[in-house]
C-alpha atoms as a PDB file:
ATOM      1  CA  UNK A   1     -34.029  56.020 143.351  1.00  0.00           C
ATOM      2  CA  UNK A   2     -32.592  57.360 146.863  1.00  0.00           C
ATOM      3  CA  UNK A   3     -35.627  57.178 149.452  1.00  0.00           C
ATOM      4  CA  UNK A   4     -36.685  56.558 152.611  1.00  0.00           C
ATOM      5  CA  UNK A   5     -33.003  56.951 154.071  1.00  0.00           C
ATOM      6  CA  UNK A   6     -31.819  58.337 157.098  1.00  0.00           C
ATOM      7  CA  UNK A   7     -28.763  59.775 157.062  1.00  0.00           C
ATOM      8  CA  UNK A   8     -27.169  61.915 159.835  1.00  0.00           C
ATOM      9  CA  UNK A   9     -23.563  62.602 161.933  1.00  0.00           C
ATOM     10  CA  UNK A  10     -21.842  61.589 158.680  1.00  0.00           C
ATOM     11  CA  UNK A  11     -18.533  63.128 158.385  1.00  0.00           C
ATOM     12  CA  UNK A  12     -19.221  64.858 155.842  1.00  0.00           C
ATOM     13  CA  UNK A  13     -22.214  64.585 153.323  1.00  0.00           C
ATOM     14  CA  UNK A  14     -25.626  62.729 153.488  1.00  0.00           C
ATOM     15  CA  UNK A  15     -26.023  62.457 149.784  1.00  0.00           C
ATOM     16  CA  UNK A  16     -23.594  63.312 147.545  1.00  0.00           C
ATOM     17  CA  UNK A  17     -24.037  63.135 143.441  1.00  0.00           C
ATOM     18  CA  UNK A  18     -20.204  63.025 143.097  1.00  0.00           C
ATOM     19  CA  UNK A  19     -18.264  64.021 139.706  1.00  0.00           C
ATOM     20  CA  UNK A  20     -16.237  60.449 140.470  1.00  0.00           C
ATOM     21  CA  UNK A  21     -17.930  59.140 137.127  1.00  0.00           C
ATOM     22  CA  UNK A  22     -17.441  61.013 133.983  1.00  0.00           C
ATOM     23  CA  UNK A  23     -20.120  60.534 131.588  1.00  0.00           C
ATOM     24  CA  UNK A  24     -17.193  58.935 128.890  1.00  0.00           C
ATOM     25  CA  UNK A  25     -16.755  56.348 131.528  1.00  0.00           C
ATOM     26  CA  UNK A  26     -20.403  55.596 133.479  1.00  0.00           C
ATOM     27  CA  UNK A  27     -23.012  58.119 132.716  1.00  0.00           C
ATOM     28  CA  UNK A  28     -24.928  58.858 135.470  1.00  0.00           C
ATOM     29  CA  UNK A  29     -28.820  59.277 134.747  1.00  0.00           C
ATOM     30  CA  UNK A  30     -31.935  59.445 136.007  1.00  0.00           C
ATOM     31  CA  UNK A  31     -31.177  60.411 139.521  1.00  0.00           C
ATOM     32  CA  UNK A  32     -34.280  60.512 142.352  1.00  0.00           C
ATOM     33  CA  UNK A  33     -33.645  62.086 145.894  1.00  0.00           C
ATOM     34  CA  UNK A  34     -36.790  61.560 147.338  1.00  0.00           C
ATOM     35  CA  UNK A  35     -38.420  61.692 151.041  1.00  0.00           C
ATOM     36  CA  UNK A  36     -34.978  61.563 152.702  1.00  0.00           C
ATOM     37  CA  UNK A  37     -33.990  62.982 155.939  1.00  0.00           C
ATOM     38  CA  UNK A  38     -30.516  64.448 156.714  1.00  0.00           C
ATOM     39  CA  UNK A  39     -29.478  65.976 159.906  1.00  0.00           C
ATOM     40  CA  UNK A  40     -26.155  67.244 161.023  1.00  0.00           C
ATOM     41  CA  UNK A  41     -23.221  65.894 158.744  1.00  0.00           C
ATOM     42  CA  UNK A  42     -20.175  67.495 158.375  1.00  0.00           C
ATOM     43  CA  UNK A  43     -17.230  67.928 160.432  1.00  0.00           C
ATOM     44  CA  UNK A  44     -14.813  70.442 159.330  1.00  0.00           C
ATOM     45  CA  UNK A  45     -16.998  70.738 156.229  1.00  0.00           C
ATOM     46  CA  UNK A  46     -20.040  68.903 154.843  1.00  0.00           C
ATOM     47  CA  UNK A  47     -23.743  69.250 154.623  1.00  0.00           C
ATOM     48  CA  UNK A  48     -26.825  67.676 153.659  1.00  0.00           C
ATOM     49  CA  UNK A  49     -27.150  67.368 149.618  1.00  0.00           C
ATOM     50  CA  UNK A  50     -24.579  68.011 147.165  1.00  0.00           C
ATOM     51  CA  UNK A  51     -24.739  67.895 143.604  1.00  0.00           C
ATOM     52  CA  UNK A  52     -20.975  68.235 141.856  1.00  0.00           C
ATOM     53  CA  UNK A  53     -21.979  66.676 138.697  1.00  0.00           C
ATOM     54  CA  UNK A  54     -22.654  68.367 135.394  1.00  0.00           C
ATOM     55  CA  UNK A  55     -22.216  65.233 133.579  1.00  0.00           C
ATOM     56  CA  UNK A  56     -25.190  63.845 135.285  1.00  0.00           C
ATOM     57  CA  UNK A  57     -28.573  63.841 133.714  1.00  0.00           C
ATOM     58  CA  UNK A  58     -32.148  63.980 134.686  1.00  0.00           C
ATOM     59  CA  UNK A  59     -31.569  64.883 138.824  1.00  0.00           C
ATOM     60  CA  UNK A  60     -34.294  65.298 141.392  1.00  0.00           C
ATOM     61  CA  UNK A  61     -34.258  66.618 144.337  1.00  0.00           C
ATOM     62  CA  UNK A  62     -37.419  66.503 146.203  1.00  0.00           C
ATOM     63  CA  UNK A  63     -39.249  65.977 149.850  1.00  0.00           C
ATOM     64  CA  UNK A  64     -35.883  65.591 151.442  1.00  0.00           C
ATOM     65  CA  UNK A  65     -35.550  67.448 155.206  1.00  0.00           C
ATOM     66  CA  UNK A  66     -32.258  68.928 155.121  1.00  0.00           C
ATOM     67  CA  UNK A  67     -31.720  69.702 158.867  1.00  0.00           C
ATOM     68  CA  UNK A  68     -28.721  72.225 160.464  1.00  0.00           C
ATOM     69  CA  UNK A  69     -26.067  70.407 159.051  1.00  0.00           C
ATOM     70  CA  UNK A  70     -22.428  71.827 158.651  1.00  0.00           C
ATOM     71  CA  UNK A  71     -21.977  73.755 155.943  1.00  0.00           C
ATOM     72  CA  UNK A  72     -25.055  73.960 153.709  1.00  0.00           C
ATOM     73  CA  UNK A  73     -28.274  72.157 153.625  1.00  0.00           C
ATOM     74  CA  UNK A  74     -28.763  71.779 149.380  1.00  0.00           C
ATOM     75  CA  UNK A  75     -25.474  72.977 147.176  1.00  0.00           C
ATOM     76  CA  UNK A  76     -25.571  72.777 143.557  1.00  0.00           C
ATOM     77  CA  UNK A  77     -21.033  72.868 142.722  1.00  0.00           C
ATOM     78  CA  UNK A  78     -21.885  71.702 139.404  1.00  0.00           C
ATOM     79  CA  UNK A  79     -25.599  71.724 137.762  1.00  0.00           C
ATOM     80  CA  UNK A  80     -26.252  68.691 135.799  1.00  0.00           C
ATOM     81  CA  UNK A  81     -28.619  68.426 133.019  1.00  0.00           C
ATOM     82  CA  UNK A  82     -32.270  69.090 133.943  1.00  0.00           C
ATOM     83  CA  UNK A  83     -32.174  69.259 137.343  1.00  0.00           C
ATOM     84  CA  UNK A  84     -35.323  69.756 139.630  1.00  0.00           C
ATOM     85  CA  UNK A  85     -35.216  70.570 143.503  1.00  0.00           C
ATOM     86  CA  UNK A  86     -37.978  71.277 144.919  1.00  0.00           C
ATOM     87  CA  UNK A  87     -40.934  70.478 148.018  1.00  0.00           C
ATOM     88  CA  UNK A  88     -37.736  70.677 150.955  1.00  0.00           C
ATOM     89  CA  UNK A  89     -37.835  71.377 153.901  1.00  0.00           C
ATOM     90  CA  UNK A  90     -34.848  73.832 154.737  1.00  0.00           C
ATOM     91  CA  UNK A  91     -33.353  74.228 158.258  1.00  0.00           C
ATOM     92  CA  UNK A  92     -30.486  76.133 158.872  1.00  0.00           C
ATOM     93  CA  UNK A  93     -29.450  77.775 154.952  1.00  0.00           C
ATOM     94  CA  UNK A  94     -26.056  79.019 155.218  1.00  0.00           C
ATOM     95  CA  UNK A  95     -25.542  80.711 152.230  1.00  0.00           C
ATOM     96  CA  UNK A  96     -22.805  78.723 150.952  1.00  0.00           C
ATOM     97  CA  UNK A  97     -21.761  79.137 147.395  1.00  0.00           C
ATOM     98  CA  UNK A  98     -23.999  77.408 145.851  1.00  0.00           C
ATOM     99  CA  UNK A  99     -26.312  76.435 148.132  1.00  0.00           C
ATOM    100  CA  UNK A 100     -29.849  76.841 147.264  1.00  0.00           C
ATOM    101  CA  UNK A 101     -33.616  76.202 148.791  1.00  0.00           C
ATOM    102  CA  UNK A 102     -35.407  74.844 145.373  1.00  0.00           C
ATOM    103  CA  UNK A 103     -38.830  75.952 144.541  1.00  0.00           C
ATOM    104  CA  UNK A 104     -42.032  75.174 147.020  1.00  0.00           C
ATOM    105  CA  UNK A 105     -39.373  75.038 149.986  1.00  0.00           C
ATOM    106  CA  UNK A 106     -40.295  74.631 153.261  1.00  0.00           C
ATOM    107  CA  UNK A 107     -37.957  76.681 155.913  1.00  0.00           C
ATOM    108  CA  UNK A 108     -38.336  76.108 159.320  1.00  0.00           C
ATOM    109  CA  UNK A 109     -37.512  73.732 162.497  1.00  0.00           C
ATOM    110  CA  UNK A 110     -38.853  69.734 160.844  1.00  0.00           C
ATOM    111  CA  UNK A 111     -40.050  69.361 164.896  1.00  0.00           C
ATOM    112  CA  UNK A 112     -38.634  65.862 164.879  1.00  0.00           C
ATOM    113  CA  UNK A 113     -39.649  63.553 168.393  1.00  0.00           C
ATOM    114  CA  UNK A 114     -35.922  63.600 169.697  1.00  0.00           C
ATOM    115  CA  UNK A 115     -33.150  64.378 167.702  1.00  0.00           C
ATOM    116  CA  UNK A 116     -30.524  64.151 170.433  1.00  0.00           C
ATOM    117  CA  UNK A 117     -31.635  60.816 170.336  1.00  0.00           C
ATOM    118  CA  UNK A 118     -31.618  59.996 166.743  1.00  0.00           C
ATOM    119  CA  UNK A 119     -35.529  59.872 166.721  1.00  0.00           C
ATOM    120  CA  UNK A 120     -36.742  61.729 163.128  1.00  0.00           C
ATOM    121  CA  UNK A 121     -40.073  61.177 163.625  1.00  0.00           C
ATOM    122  CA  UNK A 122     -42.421  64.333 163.281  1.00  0.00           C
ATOM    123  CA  UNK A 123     -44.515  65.802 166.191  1.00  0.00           C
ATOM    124  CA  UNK A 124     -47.783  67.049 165.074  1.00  0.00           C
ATOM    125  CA  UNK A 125     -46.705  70.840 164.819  1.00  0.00           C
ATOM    126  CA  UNK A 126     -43.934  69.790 162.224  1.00  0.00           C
ATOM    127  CA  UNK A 127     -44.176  71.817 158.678  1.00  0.00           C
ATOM    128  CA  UNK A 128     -42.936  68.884 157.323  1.00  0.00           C
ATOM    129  CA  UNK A 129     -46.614  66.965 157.401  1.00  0.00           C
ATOM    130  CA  UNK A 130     -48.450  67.616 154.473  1.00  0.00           C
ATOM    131  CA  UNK A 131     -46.384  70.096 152.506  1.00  0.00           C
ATOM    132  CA  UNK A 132     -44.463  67.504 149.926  1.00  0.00           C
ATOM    133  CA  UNK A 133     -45.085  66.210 146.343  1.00  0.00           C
ATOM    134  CA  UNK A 134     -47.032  63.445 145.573  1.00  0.00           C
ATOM    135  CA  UNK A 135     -44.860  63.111 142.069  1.00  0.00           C
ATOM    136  CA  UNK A 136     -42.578  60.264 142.241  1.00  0.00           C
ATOM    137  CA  UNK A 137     -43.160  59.991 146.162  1.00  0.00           C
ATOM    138  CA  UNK A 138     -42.390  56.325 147.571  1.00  0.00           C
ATOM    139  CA  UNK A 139     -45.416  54.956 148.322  1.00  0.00           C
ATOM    140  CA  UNK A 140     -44.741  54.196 152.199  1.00  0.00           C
ATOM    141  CA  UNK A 141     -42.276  55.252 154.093  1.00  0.00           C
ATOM    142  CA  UNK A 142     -39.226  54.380 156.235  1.00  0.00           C
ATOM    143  CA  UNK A 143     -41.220  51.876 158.307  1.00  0.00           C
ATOM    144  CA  UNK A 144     -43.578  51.241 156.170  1.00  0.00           C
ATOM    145  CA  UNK A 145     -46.477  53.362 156.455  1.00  0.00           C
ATOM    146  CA  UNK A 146     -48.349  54.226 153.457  1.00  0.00           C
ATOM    147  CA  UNK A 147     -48.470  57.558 151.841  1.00  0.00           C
ATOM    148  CA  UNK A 148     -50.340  59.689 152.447  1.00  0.00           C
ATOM    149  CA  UNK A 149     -51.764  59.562 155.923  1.00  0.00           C
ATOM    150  CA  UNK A 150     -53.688  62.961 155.886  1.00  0.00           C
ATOM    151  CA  UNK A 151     -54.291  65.471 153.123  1.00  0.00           C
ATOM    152  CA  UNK A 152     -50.789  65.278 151.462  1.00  0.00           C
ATOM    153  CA  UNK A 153     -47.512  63.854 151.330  1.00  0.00           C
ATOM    154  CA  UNK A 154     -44.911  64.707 154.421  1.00  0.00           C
ATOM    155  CA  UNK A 155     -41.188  65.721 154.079  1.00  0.00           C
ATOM    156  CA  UNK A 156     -38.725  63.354 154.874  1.00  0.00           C
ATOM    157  CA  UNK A 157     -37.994  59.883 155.632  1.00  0.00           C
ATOM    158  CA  UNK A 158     -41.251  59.332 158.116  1.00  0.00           C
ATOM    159  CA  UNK A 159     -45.094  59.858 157.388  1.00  0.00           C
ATOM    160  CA  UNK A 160     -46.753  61.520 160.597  1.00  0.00           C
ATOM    161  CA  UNK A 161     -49.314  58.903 161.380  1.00  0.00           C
ATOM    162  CA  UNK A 162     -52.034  59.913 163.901  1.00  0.00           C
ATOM    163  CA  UNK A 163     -51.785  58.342 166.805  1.00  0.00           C
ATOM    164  CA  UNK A 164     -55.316  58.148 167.052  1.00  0.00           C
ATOM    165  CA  UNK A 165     -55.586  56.799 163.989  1.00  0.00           C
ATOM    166  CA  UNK A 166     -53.611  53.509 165.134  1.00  0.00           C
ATOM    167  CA  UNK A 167     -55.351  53.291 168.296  1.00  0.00           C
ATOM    168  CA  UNK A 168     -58.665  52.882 165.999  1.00  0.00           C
ATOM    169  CA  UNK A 169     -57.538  50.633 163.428  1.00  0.00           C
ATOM    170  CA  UNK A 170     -55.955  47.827 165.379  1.00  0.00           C
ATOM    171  CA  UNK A 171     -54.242  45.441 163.005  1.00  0.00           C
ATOM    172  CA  UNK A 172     -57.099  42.941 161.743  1.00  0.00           C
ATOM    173  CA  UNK A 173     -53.904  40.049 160.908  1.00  0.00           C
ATOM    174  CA  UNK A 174     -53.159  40.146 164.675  1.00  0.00           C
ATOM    175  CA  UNK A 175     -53.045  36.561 164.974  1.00  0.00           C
ATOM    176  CA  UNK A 176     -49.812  36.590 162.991  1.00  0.00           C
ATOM    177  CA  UNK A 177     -47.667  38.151 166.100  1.00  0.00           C
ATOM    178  CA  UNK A 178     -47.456  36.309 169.545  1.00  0.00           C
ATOM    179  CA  UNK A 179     -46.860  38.539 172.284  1.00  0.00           C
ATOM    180  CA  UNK A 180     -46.823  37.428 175.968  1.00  0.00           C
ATOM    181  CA  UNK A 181     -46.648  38.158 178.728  1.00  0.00           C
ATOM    182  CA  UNK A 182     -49.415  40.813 178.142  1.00  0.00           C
ATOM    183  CA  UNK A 183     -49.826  42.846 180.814  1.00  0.00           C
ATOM    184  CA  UNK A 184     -46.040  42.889 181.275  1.00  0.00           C
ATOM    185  CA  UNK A 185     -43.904  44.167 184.294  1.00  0.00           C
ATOM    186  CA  UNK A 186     -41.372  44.751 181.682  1.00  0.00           C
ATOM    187  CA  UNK A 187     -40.021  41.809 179.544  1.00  0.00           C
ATOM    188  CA  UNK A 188     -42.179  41.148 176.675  1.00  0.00           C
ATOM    189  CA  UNK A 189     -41.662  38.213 174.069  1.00  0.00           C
ATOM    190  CA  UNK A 190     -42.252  38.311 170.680  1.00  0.00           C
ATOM    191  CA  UNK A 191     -42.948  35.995 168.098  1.00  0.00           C
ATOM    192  CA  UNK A 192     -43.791  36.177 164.443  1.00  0.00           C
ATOM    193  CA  UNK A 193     -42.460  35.338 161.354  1.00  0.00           C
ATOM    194  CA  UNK A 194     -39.052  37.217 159.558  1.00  0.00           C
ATOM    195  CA  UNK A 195     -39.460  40.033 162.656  1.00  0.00           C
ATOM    196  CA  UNK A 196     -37.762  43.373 160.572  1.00  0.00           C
ATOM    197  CA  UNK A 197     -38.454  46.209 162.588  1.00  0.00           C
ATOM    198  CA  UNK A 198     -40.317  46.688 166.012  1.00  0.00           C
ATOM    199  CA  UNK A 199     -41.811  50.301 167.551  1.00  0.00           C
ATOM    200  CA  UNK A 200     -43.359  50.973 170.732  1.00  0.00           C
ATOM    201  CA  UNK A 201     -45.265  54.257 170.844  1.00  0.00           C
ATOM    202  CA  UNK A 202     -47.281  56.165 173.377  1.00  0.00           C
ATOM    203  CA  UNK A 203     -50.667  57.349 173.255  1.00  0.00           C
ATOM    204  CA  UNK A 204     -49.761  60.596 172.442  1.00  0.00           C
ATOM    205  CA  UNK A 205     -47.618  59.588 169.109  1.00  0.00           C
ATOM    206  CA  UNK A 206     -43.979  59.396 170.828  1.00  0.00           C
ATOM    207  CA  UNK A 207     -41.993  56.168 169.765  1.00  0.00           C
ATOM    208  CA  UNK A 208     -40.738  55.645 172.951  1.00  0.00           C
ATOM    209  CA  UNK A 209     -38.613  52.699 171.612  1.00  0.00           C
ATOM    210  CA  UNK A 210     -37.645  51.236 168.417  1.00  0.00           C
ATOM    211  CA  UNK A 211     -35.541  47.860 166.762  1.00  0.00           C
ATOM    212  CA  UNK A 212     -34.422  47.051 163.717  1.00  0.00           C
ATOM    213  CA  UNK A 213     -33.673  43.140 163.665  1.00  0.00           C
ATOM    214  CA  UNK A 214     -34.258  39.896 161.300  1.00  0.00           C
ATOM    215  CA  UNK A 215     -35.631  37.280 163.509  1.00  0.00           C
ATOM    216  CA  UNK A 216     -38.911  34.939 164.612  1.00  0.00           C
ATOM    217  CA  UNK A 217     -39.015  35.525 168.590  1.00  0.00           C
ATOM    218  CA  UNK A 218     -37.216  38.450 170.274  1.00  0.00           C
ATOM    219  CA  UNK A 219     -37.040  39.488 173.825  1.00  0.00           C
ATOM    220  CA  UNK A 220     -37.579  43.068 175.218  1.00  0.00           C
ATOM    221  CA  UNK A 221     -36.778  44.706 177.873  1.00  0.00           C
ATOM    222  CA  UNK A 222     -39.707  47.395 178.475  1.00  0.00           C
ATOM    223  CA  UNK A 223     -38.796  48.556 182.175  1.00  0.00           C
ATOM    224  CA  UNK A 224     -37.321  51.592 182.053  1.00  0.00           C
ATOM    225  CA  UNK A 225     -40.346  52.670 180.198  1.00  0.00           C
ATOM    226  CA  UNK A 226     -43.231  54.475 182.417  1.00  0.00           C
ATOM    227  CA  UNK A 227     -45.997  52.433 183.138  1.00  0.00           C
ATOM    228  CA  UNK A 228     -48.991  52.807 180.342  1.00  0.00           C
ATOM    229  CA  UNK A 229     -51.143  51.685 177.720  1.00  0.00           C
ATOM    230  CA  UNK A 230     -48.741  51.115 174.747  1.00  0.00           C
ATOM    231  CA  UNK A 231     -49.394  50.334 171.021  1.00  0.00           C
ATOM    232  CA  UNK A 232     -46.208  48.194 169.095  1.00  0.00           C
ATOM    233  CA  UNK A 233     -45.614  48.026 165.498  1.00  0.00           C
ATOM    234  CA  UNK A 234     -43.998  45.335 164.348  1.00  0.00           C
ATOM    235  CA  UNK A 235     -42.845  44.817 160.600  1.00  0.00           C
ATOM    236  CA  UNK A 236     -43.000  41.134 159.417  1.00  0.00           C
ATOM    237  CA  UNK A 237     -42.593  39.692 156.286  1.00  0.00           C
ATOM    238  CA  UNK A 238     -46.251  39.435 155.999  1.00  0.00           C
ATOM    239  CA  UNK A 239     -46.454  43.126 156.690  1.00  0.00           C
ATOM    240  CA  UNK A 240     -47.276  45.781 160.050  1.00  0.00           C
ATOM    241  CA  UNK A 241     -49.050  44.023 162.753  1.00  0.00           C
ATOM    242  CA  UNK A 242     -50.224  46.470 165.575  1.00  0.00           C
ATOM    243  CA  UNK A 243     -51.408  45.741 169.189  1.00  0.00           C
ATOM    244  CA  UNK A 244     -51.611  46.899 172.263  1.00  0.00           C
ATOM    245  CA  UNK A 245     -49.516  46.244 175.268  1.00  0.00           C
ATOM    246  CA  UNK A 246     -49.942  47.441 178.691  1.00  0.00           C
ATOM    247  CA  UNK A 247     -46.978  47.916 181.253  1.00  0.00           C
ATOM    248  CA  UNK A 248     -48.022  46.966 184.686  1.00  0.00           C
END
């Protein structure tokens, strides 16, 4: 199962269900794409999705935004053995040989926060937020977020999750993340146990700032960010603790 990934400025595909393996050697089987964003791969050539397999058996294709990458978005070179595509989101279809959109696609702009900067979430207008599959959909999503958050499943790798929404269900296991100083001027300090991931988000949905690291106390530096009422998500090993932090 391939979900929840992020995969863009590759060279030259996302995902690729290769032909390396021929089914005499190491069948390949049983093959799930699922909620998986891809944005702008390929240099000279490339694209989002390719499937170049016909030895391959049982392939799924579903929920992924393919976004204005190189070549093509989803290409079918070789069709494997019951293949299903279907629920993408298509942006940019270049009619490569091939190339297809799947059934119950989804073509338009994903409205992601800031892709410049590498930020997939989705704003609010995105046609990516409740237009997927709930059939074989992970159950949360890159961060962690459960599935759904409104009335169906989102494209891609992130679940739009209502800002108000988090502003009115505080985390209740608060007591398992020490942060100080709170106000802050700027530096914050974190503590909890196994820190994985860490967002800060504004009150109109915007992740502002975000960290991926393994570690009990971290250190961060908030002042370049506008002064505010803040919310930050962090992932622990005991699960997403949420609180607000105000920037003086």
């Amino acid at each position: 199962r391939i979900y929840n990934n992020i995969a863009y400025n590759n060279e030259e595909v996302g995902i690729w269900i290769a032909n390396w393996s021929l089914a005499s050697e190491q069948p390949m089987k049983d093959i799930e794409v699922i909620n998986n964003t891809l944005y702008n791969n390929g240099n000279e050539w490339g694209g989002g999705i390719n499937v170049m397999n016909s030895d391959a058996e049982n392939v799924v294709i579903r929920n992924n935004i393919c976004s204005q990458n190189l070549s093509f978005q989803i290409v079918i070179e070789d069709t494997p053995q019951n293949l299903i595509v279907d629920h993408n989101l298509i942006d940019g279809y270049m009619g490569y040989f091939g190339e297809i959109y799947g059934s119950d696609s989804v073509v338009g702009n994903p409205m992601f926060v800031n892709f410049s900067g590498a930020d997939f979430h989705l704003l609010e207008s995105s046609p990516a937020i409740d237009n997927g599959s709930s059939i074989d959909a992970p159950n949360d999503d890159f961060y962690g977020n459960s599935r759904p958050q409104g009335t169906g499943y989102d494209i891609g790798a992130y679940e739009y999750v209502n800002p108000t929404a988090i502003n009115e269900n505080i985390s209740q296991n608060s007591n398992l993340l020490n942060i100080y100083p709170n106000p802050t001027n700027g530096i914050i300090h974190i503590e909890a146990k196994n820190i994985q991931a860490i967002e800060i988000i504004d009150m109109t949905g915007k992740v502002v700032k975000q960290l991926q690291e393994t570690s009990n106390k971290m250190q961060i530096d908030l002042s370049k960010i506008h002064k505010g009422i803040y919310l930050i998500k962090v992932k622990t090993e005991k699960g997403i603790v949420t609180k607000k932090i105000i920037l003086e």
